[in-house]
C-alpha atoms as a PDB file:
ATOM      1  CA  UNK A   1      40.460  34.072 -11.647  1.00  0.00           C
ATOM      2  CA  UNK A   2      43.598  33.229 -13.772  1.00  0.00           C
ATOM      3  CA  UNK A   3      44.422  29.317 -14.849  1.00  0.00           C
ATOM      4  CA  UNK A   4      45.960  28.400 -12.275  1.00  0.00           C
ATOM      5  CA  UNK A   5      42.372  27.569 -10.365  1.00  0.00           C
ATOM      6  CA  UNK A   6      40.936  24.607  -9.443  1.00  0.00           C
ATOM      7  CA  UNK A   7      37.092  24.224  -9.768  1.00  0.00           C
ATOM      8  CA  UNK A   8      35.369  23.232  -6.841  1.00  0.00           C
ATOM      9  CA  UNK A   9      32.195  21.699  -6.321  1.00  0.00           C
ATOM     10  CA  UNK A  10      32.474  22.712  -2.547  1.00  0.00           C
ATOM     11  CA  UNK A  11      28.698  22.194  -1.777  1.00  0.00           C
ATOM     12  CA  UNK A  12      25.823  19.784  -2.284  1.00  0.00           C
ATOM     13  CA  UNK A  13      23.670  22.253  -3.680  1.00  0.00           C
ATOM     14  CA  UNK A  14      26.084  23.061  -6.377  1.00  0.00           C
ATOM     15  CA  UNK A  15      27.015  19.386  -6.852  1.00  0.00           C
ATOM     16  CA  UNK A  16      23.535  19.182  -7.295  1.00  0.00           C
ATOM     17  CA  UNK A  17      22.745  21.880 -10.325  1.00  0.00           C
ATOM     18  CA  UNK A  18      25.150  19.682 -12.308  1.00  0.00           C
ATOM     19  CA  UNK A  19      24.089  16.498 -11.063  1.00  0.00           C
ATOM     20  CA  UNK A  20      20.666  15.805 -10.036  1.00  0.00           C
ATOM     21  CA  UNK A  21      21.430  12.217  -8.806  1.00  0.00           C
ATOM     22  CA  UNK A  22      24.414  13.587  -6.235  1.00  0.00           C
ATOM     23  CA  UNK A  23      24.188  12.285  -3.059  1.00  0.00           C
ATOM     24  CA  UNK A  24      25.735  13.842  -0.053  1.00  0.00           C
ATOM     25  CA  UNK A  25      28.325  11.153   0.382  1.00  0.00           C
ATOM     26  CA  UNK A  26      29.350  11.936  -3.034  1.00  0.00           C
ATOM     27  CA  UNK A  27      29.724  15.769  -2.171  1.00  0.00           C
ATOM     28  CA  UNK A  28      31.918  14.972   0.712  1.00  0.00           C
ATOM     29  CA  UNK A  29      34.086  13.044  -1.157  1.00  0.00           C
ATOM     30  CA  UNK A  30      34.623  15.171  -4.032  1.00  0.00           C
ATOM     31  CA  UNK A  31      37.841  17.160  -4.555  1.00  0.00           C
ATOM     32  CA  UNK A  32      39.070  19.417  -6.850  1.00  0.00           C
ATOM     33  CA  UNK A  33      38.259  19.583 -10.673  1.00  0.00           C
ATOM     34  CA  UNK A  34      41.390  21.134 -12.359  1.00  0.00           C
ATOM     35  CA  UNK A  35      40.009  22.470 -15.343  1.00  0.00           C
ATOM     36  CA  UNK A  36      43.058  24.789 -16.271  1.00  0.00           C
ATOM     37  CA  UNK A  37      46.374  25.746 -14.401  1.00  0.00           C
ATOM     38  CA  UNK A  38      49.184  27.573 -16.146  1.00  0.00           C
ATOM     39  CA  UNK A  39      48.707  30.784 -18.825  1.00  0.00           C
ATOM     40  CA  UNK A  40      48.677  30.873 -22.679  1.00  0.00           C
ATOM     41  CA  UNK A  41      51.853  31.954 -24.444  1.00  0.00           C
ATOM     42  CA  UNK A  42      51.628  35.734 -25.139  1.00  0.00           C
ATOM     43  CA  UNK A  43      51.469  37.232 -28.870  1.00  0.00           C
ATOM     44  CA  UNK A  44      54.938  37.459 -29.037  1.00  0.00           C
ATOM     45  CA  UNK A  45      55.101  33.519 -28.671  1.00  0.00           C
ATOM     46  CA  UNK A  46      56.833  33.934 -24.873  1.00  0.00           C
ATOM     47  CA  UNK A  47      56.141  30.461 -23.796  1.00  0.00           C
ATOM     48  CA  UNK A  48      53.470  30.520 -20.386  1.00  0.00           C
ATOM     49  CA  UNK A  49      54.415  28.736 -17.125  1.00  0.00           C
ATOM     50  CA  UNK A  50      52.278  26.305 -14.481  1.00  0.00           C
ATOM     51  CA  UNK A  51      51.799  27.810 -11.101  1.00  0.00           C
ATOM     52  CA  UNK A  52      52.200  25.289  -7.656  1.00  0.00           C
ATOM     53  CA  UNK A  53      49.635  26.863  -5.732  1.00  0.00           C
ATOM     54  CA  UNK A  54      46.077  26.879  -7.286  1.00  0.00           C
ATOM     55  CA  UNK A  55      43.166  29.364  -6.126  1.00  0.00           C
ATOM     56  CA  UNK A  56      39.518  27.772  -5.213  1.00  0.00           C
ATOM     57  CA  UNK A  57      37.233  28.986  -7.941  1.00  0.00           C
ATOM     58  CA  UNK A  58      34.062  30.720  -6.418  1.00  0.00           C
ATOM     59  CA  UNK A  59      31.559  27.968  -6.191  1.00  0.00           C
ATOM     60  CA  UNK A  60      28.963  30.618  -7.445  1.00  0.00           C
ATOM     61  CA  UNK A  61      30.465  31.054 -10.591  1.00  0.00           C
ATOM     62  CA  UNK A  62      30.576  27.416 -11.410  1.00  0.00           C
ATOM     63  CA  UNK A  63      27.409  26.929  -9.929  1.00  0.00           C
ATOM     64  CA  UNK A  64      25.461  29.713 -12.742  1.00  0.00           C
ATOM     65  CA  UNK A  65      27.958  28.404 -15.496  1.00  0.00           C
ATOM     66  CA  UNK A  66      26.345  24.390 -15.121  1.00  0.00           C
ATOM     67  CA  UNK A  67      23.305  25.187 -14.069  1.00  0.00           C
ATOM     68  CA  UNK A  68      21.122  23.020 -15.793  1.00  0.00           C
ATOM     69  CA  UNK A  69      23.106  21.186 -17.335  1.00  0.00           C
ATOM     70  CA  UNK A  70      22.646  16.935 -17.275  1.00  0.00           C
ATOM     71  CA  UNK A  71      25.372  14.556 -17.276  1.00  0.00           C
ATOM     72  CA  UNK A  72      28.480  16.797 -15.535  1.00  0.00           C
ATOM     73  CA  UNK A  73      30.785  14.265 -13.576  1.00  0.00           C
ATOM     74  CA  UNK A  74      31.995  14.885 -10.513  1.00  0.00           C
ATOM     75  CA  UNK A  75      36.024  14.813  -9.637  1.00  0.00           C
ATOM     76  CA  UNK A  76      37.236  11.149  -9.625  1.00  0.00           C
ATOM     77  CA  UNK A  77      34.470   9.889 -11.261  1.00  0.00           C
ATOM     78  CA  UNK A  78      37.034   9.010 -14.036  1.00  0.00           C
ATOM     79  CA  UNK A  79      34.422   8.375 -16.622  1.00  0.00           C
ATOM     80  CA  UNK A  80      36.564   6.309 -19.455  1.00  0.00           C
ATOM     81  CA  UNK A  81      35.374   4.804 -23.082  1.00  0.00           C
ATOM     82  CA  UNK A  82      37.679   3.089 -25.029  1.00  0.00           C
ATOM     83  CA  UNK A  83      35.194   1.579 -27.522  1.00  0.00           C
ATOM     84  CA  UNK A  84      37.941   1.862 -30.409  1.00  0.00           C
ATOM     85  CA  UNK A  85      40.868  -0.065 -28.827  1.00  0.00           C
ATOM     86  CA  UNK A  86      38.318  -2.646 -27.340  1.00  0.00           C
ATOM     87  CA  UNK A  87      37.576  -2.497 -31.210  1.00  0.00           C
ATOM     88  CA  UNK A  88      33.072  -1.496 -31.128  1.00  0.00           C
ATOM     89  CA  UNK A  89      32.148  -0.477 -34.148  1.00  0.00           C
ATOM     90  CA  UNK A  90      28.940   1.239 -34.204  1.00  0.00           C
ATOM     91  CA  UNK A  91      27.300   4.048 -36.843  1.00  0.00           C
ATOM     92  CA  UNK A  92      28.718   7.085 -34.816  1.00  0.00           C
ATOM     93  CA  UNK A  93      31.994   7.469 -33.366  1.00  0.00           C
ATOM     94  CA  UNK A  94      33.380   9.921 -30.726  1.00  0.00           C
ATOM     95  CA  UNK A  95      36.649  10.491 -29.770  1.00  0.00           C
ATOM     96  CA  UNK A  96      36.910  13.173 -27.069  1.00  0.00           C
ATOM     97  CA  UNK A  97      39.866  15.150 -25.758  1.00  0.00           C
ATOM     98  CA  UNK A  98      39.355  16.526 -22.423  1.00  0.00           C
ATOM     99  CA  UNK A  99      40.181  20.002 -20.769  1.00  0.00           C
ATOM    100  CA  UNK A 100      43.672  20.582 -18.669  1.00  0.00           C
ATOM    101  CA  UNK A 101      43.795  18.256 -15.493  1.00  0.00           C
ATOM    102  CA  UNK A 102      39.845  17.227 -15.853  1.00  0.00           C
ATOM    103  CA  UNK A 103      39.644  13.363 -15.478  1.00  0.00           C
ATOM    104  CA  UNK A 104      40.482  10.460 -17.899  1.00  0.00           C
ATOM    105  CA  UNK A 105      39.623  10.098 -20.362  1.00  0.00           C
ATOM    106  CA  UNK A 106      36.281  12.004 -21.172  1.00  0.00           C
ATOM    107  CA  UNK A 107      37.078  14.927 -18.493  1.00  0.00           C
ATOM    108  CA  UNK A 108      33.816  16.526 -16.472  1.00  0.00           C
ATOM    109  CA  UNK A 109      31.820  19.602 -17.848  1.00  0.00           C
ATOM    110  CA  UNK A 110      31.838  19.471 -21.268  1.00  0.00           C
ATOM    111  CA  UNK A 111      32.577  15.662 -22.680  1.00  0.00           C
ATOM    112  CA  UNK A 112      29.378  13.479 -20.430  1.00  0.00           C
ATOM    113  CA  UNK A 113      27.059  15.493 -21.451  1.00  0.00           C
ATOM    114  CA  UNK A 114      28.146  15.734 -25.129  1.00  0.00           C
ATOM    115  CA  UNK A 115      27.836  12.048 -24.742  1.00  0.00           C
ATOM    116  CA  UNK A 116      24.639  11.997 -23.419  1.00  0.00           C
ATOM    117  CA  UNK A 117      23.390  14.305 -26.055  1.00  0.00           C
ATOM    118  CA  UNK A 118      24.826  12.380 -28.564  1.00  0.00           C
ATOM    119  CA  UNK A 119      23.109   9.155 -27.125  1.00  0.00           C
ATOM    120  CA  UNK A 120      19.678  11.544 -27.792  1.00  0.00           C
ATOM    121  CA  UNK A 121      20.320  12.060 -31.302  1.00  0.00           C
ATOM    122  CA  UNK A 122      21.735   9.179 -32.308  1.00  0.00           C
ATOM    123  CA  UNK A 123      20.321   6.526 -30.083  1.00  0.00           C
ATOM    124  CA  UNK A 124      22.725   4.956 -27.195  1.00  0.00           C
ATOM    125  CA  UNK A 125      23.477   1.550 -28.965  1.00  0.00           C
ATOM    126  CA  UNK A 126      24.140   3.658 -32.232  1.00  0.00           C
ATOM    127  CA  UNK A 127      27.394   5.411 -30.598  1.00  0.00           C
ATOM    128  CA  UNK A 128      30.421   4.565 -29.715  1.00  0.00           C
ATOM    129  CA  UNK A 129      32.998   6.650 -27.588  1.00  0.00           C
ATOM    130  CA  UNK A 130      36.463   6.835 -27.089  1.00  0.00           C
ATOM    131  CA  UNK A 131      38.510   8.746 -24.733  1.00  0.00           C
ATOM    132  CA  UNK A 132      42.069  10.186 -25.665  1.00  0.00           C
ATOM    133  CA  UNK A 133      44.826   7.944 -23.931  1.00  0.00           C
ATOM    134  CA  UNK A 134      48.372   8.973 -23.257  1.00  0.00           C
ATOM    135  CA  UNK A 135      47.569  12.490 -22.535  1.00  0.00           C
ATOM    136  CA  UNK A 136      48.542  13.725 -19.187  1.00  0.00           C
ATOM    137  CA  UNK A 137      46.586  17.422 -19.918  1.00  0.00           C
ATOM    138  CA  UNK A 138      48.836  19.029 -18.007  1.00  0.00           C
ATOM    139  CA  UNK A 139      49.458  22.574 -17.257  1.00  0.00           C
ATOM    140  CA  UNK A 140      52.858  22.623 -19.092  1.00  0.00           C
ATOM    141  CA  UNK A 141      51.369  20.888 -22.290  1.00  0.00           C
ATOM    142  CA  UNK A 142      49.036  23.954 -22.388  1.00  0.00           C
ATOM    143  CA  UNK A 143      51.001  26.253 -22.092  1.00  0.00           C
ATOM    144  CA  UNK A 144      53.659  24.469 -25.722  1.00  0.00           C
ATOM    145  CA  UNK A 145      49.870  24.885 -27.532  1.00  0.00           C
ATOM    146  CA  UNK A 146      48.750  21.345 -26.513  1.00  0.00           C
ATOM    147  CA  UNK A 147      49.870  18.154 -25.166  1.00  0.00           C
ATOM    148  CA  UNK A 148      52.227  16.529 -27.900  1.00  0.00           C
ATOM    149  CA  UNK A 149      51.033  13.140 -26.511  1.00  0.00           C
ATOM    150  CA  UNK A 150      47.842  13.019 -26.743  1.00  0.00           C
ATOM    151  CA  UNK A 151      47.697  14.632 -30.109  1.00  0.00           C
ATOM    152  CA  UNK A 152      49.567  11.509 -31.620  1.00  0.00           C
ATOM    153  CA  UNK A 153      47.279   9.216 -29.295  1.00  0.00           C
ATOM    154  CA  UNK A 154      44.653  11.106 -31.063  1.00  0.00           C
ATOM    155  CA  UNK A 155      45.808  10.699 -34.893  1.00  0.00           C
ATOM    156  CA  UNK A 156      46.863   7.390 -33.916  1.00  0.00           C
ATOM    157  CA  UNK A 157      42.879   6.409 -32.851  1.00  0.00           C
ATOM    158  CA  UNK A 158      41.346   8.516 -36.114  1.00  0.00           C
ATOM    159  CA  UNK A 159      43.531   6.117 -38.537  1.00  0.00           C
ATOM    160  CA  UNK A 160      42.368   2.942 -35.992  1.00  0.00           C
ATOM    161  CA  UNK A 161      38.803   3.955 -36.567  1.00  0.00           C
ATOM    162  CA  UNK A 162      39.164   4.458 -40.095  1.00  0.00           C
ATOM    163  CA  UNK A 163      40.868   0.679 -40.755  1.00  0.00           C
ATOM    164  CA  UNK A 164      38.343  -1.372 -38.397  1.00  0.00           C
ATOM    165  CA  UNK A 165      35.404   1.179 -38.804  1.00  0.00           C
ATOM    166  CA  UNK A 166      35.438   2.347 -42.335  1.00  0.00           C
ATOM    167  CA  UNK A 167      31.539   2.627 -42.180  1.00  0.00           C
ATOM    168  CA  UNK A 168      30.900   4.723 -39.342  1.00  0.00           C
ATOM    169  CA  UNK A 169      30.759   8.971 -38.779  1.00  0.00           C
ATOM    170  CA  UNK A 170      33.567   9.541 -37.216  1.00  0.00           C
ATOM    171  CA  UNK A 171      33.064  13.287 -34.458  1.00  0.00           C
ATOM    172  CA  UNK A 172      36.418  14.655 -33.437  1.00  0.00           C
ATOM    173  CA  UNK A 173      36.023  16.626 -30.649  1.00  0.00           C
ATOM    174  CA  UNK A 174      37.667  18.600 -27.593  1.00  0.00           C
ATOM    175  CA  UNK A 175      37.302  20.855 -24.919  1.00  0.00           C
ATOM    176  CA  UNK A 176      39.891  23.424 -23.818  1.00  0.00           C
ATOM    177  CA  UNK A 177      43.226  22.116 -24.224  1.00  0.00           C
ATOM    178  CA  UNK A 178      41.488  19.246 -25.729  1.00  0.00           C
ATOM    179  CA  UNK A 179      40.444  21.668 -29.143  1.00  0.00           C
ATOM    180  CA  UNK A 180      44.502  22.548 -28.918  1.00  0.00           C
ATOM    181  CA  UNK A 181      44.916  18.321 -29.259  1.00  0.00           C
ATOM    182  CA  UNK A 182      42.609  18.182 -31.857  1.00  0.00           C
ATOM    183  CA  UNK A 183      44.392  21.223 -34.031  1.00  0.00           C
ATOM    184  CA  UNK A 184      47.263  19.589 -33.564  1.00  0.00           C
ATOM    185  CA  UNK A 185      46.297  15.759 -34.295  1.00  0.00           C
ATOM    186  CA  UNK A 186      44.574  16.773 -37.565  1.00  0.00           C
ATOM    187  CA  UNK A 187      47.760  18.257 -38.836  1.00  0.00           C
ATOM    188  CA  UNK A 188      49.325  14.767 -38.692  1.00  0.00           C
ATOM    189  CA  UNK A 189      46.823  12.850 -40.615  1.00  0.00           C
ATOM    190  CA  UNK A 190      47.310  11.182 -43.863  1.00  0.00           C
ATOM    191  CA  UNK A 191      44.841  12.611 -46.696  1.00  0.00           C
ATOM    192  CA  UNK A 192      42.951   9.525 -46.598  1.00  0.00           C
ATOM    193  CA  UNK A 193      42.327   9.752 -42.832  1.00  0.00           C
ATOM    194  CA  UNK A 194      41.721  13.653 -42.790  1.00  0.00           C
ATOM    195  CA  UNK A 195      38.704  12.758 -45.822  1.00  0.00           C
ATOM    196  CA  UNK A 196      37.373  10.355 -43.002  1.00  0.00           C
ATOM    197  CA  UNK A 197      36.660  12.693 -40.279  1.00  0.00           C
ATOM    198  CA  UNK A 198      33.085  13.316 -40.394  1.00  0.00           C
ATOM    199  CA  UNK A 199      32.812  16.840 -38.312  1.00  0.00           C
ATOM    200  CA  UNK A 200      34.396  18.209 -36.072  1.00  0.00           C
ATOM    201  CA  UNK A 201      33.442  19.567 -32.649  1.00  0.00           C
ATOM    202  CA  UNK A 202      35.651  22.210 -30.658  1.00  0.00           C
ATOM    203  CA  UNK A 203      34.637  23.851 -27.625  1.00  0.00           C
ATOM    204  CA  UNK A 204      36.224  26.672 -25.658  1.00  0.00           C
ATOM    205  CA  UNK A 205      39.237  26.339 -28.475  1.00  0.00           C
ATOM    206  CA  UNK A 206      42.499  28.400 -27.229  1.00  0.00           C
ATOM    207  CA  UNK A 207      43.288  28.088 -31.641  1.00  0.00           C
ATOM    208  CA  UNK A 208      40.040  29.288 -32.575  1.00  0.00           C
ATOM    209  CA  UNK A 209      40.065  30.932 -36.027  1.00  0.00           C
ATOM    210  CA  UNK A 210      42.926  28.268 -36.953  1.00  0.00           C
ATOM    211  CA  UNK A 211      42.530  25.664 -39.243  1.00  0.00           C
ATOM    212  CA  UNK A 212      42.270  22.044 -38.232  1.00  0.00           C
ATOM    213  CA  UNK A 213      44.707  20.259 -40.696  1.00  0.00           C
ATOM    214  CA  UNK A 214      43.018  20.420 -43.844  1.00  0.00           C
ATOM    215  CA  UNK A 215      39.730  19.339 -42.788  1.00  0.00           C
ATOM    216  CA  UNK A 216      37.249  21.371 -44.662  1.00  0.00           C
ATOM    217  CA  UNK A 217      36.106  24.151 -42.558  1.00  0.00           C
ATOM    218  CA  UNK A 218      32.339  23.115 -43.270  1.00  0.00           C
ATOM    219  CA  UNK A 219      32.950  19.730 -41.375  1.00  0.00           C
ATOM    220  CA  UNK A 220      33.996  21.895 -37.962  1.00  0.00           C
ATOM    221  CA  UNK A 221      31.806  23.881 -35.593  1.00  0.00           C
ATOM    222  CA  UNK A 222      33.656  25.559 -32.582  1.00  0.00           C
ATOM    223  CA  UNK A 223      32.022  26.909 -29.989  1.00  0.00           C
ATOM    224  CA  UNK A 224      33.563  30.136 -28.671  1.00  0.00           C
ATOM    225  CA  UNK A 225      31.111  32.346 -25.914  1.00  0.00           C
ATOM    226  CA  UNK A 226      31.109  35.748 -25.693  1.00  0.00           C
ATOM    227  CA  UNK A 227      33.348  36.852 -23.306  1.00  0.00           C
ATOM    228  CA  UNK A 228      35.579  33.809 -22.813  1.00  0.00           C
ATOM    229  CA  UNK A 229      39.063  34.963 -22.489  1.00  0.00           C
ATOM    230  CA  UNK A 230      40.629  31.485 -22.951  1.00  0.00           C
ATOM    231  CA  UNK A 231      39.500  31.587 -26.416  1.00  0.00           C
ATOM    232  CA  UNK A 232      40.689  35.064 -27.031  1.00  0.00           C
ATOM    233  CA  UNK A 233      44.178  34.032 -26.023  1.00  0.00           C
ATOM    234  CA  UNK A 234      44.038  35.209 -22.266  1.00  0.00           C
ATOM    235  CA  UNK A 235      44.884  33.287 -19.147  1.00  0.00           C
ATOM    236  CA  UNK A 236      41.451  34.232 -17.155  1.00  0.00           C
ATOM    237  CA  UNK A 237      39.074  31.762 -16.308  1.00  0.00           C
ATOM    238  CA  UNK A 238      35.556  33.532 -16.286  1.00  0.00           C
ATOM    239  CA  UNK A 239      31.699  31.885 -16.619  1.00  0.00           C
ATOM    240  CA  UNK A 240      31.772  31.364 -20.532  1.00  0.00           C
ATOM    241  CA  UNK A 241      34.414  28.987 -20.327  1.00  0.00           C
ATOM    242  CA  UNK A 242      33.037  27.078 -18.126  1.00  0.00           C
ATOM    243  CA  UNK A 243      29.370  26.773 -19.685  1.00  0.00           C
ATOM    244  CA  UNK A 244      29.714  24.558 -22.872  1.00  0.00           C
ATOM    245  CA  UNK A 245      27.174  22.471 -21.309  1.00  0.00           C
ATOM    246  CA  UNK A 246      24.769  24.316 -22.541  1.00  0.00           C
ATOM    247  CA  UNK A 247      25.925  23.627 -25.634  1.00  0.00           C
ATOM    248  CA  UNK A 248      26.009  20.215 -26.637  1.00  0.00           C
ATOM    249  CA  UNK A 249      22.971  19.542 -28.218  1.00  0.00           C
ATOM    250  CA  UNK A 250      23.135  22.318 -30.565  1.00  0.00           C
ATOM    251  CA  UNK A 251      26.263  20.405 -31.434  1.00  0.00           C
ATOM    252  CA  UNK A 252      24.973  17.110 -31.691  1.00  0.00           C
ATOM    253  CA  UNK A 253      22.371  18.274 -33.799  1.00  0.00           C
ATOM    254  CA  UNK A 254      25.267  19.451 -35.760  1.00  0.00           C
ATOM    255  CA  UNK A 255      26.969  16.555 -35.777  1.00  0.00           C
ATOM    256  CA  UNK A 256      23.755  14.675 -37.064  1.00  0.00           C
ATOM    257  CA  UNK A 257      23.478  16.761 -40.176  1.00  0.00           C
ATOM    258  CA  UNK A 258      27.519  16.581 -40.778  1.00  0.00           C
ATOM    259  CA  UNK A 259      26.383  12.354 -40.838  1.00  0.00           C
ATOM    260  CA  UNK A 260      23.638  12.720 -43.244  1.00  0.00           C
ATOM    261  CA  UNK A 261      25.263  14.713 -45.707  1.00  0.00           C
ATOM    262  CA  UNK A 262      26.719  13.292 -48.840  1.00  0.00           C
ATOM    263  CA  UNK A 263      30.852  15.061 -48.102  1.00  0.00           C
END
């Protein structure tokens, strides 16, 4: 499968491995999850293009890449935090950037259920979540090495959380062309605002390898699986990209040392 795929939860029974609580109304009114169209640019920096006409992804490799996995949303759910504009301070912060063409503003495989893990850790009224804004995660934004957009919605909400939060943990994290956003919002922080950042979280990260700004490389964990050929550079979609769910609470565990530590 190449990027230009839409993933499709086509049955109830796969609906279901991601989603326990999926009804069959809900199965018949899901559509498409776009988790990627387009290709990355090649070595020699040839810039990728967006295709019109998306394949279905088999529904049996989605199925074994979530399966298990608590807290996946399904298509239009459009499951949206914006605890820092609406101006919640709590201990923990998240701001998320989603995957290409996954939902605002927390996207569907990989952000809910880093939530949800995060709620675990930390305790649900001890976190607060916001979504990247302005950020259309579209194909063509992939393919320029992330959407210029939401990168400055993105430095834009670190330096907000720093001025009316200065006391909590701030968790950067992405997923996909998300990581890209985050790469490329760090690089536009002020010093004071890159010392603020907490850890950072990066899954399925098209830059892996890269620095983030000049957060220290301590404060990031990216999560890159064997076999994913996003994060090698390619333009295939296979099963490793699409299993970061299993993930998340090795990262929030992460992200729980990262807050008791003393830098």
């Amino acid at each position: 499968m190449k990027l230009d795929t839409f993933l499709t939860l086509s049955s109830l029974s796969i609906a279901a491995l991601a989603n326990p609580a999926v009804t069959p109304a809900a199965v018949a009114d899901h559509r498409a999850i776009q988790e990627r169209a387009g290709t990355t640019p090649t070595p020699t920096g040839t810039a990728c293009t967006a295709t019109t006409s998306p394949a279905p992804v088999n529904p049996t490799t989605l199925a074994a890449a979530v399966a298990g996995c608590v807290g996946i949303q399904l298509a239009g759910t459009n499951d949206t935090r914006n605890d820092i504009v609406n101006k919640i301070c709590k201990p923990f912060t998240l701001i998320f950037a989603r995957g290409t063409s996954e939902d605002p503003n927390l996207g569907n495989i990989v952000g809910p259920p880093f939530i949800d893990a995060l709620n675990a850790t930390f305790g649900t009224n001890n976190v607060a979540v916001q979504g990247v804004n302005n950020y259309p995660a579209s194909a063509a934004e992939f393919c320029i090495g992330g959407s210029p957009e939401g990168s400055q919605n993105l430095a834009q909400l670190i330096s907000q959380t720093h001025t009316q939060c200065p006391n909590t943990k701030l968790c950067v994290s992405g997923y996909s062309q998300g990581a890209q956003v985050v790469h490329n919002a760090a690089s536009q922080l002020s010093a004071s605002d890159t010392a603020f950042v907490n850890s950072v979280v990066l899954f399925g990260d098209p830059d892996q390898g890269k620095p983030v700004g000049k957060i220290p490389s301590y404060k990031v964990s990216t999560d890159c699986h064997a076999g994913d050929n996003i994060c090698a550079g390619g333009e295939t979609i296979l099963e490793p990209h699409l299993s970061y769910c299993h993930d998340v609470a090795t990262e929030a565990a992460f992200a729980k040392a990262r807050s008791l530590a003393s830098n």
